[in-house]
N, C-alpha and C. Protein backbone atom coordinates (compact mmCIF):
# COMPACT_ATOMS: atom_id res chain seq x y z
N UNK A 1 140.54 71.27 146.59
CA UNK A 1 140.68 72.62 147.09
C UNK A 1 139.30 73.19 147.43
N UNK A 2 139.18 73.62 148.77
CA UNK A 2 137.91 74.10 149.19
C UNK A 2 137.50 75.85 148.34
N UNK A 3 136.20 75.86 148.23
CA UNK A 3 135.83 77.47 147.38
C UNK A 3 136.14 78.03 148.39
N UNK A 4 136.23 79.31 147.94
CA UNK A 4 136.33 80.82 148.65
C UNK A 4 135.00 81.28 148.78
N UNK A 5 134.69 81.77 149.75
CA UNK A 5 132.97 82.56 150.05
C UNK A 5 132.64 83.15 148.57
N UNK A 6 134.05 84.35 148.29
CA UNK A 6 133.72 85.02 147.11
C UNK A 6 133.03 84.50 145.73
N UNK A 7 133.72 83.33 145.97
CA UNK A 7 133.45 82.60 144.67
C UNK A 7 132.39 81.56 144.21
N UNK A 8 131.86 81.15 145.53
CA UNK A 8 130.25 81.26 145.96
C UNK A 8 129.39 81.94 145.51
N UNK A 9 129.69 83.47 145.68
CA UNK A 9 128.59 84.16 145.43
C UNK A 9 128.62 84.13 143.97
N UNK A 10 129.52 84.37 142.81
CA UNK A 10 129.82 84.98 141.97
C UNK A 10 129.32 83.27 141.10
N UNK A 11 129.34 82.34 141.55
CA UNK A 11 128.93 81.30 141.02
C UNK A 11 126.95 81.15 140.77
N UNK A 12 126.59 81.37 142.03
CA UNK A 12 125.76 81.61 142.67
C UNK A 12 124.79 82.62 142.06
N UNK A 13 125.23 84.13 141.61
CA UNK A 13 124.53 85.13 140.92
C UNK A 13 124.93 85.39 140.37
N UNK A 14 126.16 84.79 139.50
CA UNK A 14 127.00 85.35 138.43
C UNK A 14 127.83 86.83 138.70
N UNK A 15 128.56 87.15 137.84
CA UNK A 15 129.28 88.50 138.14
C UNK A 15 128.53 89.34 137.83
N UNK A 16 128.58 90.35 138.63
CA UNK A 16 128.15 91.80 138.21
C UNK A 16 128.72 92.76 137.72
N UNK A 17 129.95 92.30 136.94
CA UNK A 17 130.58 93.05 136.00
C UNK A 17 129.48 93.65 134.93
N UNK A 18 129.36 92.43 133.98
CA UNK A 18 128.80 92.85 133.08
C UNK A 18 127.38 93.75 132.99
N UNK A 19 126.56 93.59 133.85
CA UNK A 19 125.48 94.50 133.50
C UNK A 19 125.71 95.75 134.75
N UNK A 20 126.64 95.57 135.21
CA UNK A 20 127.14 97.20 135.92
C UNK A 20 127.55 97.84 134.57
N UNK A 21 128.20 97.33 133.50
CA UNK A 21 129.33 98.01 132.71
C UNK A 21 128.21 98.21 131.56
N UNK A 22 127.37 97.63 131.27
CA UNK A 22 126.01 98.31 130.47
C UNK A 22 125.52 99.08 131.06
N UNK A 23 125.04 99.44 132.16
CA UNK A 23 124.31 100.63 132.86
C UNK A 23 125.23 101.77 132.79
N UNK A 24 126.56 101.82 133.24
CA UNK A 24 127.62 102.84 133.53
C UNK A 24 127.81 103.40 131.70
N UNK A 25 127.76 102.23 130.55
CA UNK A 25 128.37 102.62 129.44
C UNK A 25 126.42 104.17 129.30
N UNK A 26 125.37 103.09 129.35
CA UNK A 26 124.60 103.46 128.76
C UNK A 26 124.17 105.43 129.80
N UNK A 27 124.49 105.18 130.72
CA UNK A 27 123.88 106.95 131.58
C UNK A 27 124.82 107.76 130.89
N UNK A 28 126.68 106.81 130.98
CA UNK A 28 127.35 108.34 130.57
C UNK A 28 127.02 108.59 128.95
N UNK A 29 126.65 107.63 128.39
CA UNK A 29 125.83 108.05 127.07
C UNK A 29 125.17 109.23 127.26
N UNK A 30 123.71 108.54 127.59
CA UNK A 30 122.80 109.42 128.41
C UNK A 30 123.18 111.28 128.78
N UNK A 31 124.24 110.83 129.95
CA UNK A 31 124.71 112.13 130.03
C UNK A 31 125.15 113.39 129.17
N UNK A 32 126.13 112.24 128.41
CA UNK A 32 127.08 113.27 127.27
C UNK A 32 125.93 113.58 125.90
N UNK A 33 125.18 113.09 125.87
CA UNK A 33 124.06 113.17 124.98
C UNK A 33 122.99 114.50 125.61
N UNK A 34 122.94 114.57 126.75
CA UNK A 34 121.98 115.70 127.34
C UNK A 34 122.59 117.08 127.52
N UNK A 35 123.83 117.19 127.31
CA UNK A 35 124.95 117.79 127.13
C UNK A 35 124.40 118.64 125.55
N UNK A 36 124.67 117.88 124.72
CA UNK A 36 125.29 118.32 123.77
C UNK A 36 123.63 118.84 122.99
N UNK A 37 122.56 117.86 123.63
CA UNK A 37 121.33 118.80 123.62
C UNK A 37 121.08 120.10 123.97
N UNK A 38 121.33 120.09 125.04
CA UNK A 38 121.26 121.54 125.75
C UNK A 38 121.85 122.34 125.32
N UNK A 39 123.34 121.85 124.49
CA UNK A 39 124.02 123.33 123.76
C UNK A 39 123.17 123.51 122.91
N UNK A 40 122.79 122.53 122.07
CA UNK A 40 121.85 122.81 120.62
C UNK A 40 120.51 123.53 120.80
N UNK A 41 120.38 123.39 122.34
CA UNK A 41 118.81 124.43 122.26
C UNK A 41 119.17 125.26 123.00
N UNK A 42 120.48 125.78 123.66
CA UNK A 42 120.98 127.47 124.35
C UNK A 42 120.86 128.13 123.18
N UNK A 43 121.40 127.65 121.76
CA UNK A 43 121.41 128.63 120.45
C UNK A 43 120.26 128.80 120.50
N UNK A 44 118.94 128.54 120.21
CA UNK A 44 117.76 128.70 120.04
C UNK A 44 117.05 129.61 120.74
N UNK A 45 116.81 130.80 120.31
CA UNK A 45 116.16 131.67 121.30
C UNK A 45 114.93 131.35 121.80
N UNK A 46 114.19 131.38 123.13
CA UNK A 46 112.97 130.43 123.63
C UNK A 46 112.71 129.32 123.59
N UNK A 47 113.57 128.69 123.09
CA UNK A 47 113.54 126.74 123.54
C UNK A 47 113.70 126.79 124.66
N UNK A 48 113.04 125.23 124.81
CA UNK A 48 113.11 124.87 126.53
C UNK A 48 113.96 124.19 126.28
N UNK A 49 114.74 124.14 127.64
CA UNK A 49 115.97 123.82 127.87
C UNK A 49 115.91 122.55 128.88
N UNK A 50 117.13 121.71 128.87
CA UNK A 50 117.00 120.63 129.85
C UNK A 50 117.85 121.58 131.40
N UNK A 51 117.14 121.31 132.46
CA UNK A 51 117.02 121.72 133.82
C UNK A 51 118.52 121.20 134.23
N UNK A 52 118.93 122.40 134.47
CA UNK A 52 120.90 122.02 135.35
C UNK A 52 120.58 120.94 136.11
N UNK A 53 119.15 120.79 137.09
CA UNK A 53 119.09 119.42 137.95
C UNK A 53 119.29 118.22 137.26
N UNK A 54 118.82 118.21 136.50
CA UNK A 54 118.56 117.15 134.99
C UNK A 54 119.79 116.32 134.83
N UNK A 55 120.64 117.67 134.27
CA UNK A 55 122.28 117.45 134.33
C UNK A 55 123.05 116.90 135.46
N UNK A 56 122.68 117.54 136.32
CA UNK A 56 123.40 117.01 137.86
C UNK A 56 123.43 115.94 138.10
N UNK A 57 121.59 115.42 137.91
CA UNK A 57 121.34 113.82 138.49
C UNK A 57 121.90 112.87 138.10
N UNK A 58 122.04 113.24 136.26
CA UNK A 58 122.35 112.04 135.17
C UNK A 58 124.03 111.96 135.76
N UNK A 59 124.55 113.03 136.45
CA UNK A 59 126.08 113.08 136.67
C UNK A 59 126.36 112.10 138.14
N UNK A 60 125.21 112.08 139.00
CA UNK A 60 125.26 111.77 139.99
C UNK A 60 124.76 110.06 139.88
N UNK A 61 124.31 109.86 138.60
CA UNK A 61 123.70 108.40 138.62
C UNK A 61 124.91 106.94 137.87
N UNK A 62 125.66 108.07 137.96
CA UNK A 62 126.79 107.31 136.92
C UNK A 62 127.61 107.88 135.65
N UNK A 63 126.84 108.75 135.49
CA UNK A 63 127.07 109.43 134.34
C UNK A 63 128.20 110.75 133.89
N UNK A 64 128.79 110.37 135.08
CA UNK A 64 129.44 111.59 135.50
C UNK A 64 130.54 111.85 134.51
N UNK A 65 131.62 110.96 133.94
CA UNK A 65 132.51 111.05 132.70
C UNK A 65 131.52 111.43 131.77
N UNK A 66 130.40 110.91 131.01
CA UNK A 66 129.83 111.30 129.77
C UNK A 66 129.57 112.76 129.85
N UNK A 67 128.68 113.41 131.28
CA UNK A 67 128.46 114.55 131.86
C UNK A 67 130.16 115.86 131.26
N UNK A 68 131.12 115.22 132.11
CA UNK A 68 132.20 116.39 131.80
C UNK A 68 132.60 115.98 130.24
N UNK A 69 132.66 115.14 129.62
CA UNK A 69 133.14 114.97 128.48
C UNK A 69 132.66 116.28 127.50
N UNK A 70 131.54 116.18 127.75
CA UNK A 70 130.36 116.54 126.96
C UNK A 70 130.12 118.28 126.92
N UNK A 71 130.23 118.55 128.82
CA UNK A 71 130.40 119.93 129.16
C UNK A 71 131.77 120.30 128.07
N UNK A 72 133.55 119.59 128.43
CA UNK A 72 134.25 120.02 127.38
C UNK A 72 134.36 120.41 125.85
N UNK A 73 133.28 119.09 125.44
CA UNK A 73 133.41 119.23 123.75
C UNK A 73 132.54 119.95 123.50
N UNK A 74 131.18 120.12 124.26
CA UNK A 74 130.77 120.99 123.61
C UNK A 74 130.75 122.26 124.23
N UNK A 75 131.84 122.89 125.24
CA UNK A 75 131.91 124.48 125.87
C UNK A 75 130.66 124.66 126.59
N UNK A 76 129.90 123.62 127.37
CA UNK A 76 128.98 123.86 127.49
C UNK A 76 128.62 123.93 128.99
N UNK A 77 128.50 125.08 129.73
CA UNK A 77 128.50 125.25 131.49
C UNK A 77 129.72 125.04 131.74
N UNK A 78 130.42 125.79 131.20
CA UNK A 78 132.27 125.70 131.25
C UNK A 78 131.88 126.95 132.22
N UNK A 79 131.18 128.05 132.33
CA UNK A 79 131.48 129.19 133.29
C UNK A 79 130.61 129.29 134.03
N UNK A 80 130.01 128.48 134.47
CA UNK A 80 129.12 127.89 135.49
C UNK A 80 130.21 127.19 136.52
N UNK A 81 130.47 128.01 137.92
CA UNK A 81 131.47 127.56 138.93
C UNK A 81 131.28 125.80 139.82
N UNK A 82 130.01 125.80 139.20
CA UNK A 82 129.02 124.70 140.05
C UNK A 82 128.92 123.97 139.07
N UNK A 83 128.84 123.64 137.81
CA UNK A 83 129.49 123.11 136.89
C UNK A 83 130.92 122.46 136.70
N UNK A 84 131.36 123.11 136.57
CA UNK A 84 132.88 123.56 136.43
C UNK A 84 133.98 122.62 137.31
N UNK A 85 133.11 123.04 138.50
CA UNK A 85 134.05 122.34 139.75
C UNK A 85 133.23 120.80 140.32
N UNK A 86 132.01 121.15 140.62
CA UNK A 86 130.85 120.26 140.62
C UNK A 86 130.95 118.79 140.35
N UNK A 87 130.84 118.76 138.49
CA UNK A 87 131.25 117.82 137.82
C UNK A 87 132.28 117.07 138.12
N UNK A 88 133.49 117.35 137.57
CA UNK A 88 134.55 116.64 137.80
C UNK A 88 134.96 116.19 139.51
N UNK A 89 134.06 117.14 140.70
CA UNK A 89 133.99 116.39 141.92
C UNK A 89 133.46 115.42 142.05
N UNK A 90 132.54 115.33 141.50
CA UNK A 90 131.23 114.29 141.52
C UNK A 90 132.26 112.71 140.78
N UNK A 91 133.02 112.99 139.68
CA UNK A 91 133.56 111.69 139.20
C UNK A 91 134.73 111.43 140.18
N UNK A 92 135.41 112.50 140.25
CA UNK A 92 136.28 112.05 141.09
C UNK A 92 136.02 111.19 142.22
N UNK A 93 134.80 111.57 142.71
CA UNK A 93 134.13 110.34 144.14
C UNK A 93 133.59 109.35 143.31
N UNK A 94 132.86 109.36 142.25
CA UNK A 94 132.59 107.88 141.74
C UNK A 94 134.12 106.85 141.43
N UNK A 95 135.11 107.73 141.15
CA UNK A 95 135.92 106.64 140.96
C UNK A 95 136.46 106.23 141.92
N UNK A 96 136.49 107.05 143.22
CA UNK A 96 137.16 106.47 144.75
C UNK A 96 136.14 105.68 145.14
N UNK A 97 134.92 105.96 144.67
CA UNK A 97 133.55 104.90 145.36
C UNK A 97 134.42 103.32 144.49
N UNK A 98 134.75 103.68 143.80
CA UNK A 98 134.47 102.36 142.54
C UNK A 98 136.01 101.72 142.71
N UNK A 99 136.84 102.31 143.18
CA UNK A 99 138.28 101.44 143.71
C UNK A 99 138.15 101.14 144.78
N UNK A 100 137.18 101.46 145.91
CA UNK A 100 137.03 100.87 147.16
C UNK A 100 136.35 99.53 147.29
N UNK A 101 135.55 100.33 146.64
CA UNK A 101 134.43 98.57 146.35
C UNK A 101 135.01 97.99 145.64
N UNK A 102 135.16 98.10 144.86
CA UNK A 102 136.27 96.37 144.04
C UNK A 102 137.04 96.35 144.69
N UNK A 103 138.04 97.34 145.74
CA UNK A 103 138.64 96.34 146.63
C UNK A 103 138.19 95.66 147.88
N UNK A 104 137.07 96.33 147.94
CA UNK A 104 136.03 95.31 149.34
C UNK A 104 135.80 94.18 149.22
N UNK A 105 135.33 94.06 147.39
CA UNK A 105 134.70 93.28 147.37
C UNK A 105 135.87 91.92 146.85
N UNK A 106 136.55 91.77 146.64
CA UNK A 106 137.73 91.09 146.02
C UNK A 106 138.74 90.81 147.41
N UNK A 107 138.35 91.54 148.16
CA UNK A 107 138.89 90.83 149.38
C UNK A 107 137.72 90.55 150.50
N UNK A 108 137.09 90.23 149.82
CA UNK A 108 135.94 89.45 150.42
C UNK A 108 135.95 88.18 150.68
């Protein structure tokens, strides 16, 4: 039985499951962790605070589930509209990014 192109590659450079799924586990860490910082230093009167961009990026780099998890548990930029709505837009396109491509790539 002749290979499939796909299975070429995946022979070839191995899968990229696994260290996609360490990067994705480790930002929304990341994320939900910068989260729950930032509530702990809003209590603090004159602490510096981590930068909403901060938040955004880590949401935009992958991190985007750890990001809203994190906003939920800890009430945190819950009334922030750009937050609020923002976030959960932002995953919602990572996960249509992320069912397209595995199906691109699997029917490759």
């Amino acid at each position: 039985m002749p290979e499939t192109r796909s299975d070429t590659i995946f022979v070839l450079a191995g899968s990229p499951a696994a260290p996609l799924a360490c990067y994705l586990a480790a930002v929304n860490l990341w994320a939900f962790c910068l989260m729950g910082f930032d509530k702990g230093r809003s209590r603090r009167k004159g602490a510096r605070r981590v930068r909403e961009r901060t938040l955004f990026l880590s949401a935009l780099l992958g991190g985007s589930l750890g990001a809203v998890l994190g906003m939920w548990l800890f009430r945190h930029k819950t009334r922030h509209w750009y937050f609020a709505w923002g976030l959960p837009l932002i995953l919602l396109v990572q996960i249509a990014a992320g069912i397209w491509l595995s199906r691109a790539l699997l029917s490759f």
